[in-house]
N, C-alpha and C. Protein backbone atom coordinates (compact mmCIF):
# COMPACT_ATOMS: atom_id res chain seq x y z
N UNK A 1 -9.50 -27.36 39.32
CA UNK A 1 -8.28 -27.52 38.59
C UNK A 1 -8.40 -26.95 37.17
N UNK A 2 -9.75 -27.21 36.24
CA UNK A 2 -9.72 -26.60 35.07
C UNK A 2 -9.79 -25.14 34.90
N UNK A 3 -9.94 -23.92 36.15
CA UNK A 3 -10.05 -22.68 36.38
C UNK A 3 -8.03 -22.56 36.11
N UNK A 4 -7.87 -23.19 36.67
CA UNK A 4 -6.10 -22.88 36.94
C UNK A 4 -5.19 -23.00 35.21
N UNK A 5 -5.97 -24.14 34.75
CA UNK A 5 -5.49 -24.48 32.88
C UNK A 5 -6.02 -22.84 32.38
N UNK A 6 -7.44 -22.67 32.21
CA UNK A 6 -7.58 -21.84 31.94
C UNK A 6 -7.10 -20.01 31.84
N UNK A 7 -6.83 -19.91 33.05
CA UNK A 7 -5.84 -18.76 33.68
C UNK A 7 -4.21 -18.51 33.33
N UNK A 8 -4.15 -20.07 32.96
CA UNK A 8 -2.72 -19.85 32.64
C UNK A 8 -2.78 -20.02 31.06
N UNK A 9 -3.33 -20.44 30.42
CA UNK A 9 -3.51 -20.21 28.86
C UNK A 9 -3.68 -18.78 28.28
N UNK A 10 -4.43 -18.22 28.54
CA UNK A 10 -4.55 -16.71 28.71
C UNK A 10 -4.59 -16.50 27.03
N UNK A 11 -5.26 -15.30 26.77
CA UNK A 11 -5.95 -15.01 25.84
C UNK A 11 -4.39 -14.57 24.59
N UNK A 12 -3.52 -13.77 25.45
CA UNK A 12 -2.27 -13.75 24.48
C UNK A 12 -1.06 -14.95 24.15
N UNK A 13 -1.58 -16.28 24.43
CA UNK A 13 -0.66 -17.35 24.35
C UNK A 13 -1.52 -17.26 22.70
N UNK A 14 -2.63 -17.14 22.07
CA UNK A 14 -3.16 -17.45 20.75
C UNK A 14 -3.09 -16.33 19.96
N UNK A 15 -2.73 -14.70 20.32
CA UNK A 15 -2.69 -14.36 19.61
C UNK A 15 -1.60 -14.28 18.41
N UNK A 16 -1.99 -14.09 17.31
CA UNK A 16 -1.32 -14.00 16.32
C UNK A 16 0.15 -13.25 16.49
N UNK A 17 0.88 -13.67 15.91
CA UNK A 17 2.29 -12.64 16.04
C UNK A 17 2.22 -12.01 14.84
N UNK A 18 3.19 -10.56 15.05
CA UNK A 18 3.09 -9.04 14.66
C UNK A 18 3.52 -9.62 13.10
N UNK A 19 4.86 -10.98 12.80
CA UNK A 19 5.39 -11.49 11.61
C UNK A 19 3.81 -11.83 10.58
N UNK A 20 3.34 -12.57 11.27
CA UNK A 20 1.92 -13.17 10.58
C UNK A 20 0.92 -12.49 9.51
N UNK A 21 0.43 -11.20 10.75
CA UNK A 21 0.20 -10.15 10.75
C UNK A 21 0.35 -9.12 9.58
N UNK A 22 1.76 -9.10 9.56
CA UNK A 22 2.33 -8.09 8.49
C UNK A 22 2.32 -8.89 7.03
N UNK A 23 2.45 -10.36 7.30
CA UNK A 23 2.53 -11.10 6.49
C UNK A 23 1.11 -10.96 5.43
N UNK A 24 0.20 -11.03 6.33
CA UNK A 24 -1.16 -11.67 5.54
C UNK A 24 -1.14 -9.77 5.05
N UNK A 25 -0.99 -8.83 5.70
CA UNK A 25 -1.44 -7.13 5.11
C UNK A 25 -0.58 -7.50 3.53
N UNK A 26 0.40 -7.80 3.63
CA UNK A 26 1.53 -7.30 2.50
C UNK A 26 1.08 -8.38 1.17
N UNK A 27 0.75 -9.63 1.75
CA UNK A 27 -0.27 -10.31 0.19
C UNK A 27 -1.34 -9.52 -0.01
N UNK A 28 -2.13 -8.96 0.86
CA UNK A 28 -3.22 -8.20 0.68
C UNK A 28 -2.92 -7.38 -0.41
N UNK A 29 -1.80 -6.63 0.13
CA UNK A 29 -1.40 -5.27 -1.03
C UNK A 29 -1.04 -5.79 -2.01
N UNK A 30 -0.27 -6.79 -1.70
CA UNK A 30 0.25 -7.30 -3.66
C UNK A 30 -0.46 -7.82 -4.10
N UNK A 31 -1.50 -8.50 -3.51
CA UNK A 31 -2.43 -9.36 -4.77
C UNK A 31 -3.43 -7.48 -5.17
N UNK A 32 -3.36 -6.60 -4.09
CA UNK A 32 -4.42 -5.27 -5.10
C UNK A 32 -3.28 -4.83 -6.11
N UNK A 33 -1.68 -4.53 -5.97
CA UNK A 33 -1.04 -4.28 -6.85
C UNK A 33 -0.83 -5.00 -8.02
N UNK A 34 -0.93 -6.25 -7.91
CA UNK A 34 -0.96 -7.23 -8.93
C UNK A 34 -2.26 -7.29 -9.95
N UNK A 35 -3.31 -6.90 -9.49
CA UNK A 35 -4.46 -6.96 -10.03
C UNK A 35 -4.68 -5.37 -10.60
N UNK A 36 -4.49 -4.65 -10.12
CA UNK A 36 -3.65 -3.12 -10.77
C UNK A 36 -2.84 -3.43 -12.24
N UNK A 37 -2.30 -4.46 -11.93
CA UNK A 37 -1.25 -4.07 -13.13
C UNK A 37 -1.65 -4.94 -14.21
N UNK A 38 -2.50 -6.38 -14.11
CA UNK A 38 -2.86 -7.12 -15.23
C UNK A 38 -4.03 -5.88 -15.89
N UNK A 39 -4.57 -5.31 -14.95
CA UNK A 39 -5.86 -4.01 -15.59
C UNK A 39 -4.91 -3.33 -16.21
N UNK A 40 -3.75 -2.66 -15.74
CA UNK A 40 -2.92 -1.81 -17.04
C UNK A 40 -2.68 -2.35 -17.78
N UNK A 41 -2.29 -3.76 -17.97
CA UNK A 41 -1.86 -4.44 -18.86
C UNK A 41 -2.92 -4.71 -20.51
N UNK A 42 -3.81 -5.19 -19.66
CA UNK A 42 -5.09 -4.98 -20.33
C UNK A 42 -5.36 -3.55 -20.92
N UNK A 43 -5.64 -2.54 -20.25
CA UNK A 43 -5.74 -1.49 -20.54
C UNK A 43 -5.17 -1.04 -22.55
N UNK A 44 -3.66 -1.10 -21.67
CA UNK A 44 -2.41 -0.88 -22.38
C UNK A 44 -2.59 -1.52 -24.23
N UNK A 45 -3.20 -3.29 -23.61
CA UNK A 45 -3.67 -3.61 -25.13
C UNK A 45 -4.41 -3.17 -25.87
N UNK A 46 -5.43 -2.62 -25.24
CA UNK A 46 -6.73 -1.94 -25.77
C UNK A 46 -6.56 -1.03 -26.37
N UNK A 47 -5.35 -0.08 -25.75
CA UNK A 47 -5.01 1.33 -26.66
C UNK A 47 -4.16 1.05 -27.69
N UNK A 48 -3.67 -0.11 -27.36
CA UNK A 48 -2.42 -0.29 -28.51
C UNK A 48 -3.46 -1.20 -29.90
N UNK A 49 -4.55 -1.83 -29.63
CA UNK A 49 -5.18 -1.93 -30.65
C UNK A 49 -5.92 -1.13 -31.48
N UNK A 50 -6.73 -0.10 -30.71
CA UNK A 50 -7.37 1.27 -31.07
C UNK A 50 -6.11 2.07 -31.52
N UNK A 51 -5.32 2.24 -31.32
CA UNK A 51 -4.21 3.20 -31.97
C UNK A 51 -4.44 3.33 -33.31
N UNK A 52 -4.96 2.13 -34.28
CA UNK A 52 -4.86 2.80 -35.45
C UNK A 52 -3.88 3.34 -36.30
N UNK A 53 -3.16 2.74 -36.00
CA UNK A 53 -1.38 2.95 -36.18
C UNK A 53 -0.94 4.55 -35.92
N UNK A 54 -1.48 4.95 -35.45
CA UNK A 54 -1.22 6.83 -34.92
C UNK A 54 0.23 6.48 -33.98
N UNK A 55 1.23 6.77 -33.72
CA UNK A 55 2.15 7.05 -33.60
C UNK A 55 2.15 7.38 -31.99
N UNK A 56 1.66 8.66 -31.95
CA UNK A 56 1.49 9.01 -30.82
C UNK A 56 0.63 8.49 -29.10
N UNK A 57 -0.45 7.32 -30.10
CA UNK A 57 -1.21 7.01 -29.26
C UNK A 57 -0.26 4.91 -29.02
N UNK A 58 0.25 4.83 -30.35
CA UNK A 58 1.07 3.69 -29.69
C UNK A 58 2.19 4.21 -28.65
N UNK A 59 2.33 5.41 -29.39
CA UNK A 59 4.17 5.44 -27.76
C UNK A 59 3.34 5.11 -26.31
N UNK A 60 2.35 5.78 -26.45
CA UNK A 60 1.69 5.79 -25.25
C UNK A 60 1.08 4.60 -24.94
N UNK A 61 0.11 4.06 -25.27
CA UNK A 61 0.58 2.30 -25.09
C UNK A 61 1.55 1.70 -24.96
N UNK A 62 2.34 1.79 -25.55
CA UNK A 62 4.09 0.92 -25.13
C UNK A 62 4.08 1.70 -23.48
N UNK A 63 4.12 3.28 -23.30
CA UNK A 63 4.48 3.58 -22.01
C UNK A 63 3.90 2.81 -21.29
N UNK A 64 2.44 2.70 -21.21
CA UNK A 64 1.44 2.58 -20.45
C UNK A 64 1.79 0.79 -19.93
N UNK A 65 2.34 0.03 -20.66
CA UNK A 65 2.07 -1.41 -21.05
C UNK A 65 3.65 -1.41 -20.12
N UNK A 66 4.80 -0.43 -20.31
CA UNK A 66 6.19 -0.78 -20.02
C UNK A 66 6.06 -0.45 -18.40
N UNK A 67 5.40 1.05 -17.79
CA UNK A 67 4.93 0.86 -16.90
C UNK A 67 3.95 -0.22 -15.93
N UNK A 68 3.32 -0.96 -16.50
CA UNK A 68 2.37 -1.61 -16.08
C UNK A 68 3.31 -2.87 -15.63
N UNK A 69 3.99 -3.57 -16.57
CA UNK A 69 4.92 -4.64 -16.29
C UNK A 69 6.00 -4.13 -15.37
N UNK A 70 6.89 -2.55 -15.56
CA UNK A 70 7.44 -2.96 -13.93
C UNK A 70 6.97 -2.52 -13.36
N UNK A 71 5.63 -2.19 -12.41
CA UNK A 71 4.61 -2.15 -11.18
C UNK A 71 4.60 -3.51 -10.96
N UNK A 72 4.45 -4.74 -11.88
CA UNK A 72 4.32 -5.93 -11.62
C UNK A 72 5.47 -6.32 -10.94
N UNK A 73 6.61 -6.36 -11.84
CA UNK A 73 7.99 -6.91 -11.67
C UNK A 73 8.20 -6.30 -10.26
N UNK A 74 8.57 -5.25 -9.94
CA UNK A 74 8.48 -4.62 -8.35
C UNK A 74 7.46 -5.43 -7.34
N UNK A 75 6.50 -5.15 -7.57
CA UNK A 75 5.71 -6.00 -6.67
C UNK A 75 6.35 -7.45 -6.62
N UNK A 76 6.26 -8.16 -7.53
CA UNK A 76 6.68 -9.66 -7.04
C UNK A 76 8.08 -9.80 -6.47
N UNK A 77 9.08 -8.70 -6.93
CA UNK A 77 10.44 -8.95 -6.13
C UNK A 77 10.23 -8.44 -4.72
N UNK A 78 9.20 -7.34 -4.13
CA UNK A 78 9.11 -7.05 -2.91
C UNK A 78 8.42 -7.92 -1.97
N UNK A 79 7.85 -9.00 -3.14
CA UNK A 79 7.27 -10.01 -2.08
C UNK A 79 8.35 -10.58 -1.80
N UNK A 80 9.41 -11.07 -2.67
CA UNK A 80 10.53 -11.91 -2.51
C UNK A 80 11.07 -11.77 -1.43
N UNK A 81 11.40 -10.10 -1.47
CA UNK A 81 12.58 -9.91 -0.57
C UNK A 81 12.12 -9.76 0.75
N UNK A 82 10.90 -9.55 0.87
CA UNK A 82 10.09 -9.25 2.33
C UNK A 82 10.14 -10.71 2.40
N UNK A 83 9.40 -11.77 2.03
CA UNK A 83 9.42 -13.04 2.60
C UNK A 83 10.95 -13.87 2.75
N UNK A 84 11.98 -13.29 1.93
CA UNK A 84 13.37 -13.92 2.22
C UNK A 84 13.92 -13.19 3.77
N UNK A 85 13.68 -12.11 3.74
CA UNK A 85 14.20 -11.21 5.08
C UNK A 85 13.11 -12.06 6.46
N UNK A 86 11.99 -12.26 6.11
CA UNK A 86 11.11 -13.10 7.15
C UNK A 86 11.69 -14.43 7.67
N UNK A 87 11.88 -14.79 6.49
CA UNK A 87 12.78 -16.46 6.67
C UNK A 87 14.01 -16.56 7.70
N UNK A 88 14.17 -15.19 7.67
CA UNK A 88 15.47 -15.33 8.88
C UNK A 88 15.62 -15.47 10.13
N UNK A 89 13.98 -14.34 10.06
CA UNK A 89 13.86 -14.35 12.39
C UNK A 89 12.92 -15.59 12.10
């Protein structure tokens, strides 16, 4: 009788579904994009302290620092909207 439980449990009643799946890849990527962008962020301060008040090397810090925050801001709304669109099926 326990051959028959077994046979009918079958190895794809546990596997993971494709939602799960995509789920755990896409924190993967945002926690590397997220950790990307506190390093620009960082970065960004570093030049903006070394600037030395030079002009040219703050614009470029502000870029570097304005870029860096929306790489962030993007990332966390694409988690949003990927996990609000999930919530549905």
């Amino acid at each position: 009788m326990w051959a028959i439980n077994d046979v009918q449990a079958g190895v794809i009643s546990n596997a993971p579904t494709i939602g799960s799946i995509l789920d755990k890849v896409l924190l993967f990527v945002i926690s590397i994009v997220g950790a990307l962008a506190m390093i620009g962020v960082i970065v960004s301060g570093i030049m903006y302290m070394t600037s030395g008040g030079e002009s040219k090397r703050v614009s470029q810090a502000k870029k570097a620092l304005t870029a860096s925050v929306i790489g962030l801001v993007v990332a966390i709304l694409s988690l949003i909207i990927v996990k609000t669109v999930i919530g549905f099926f």
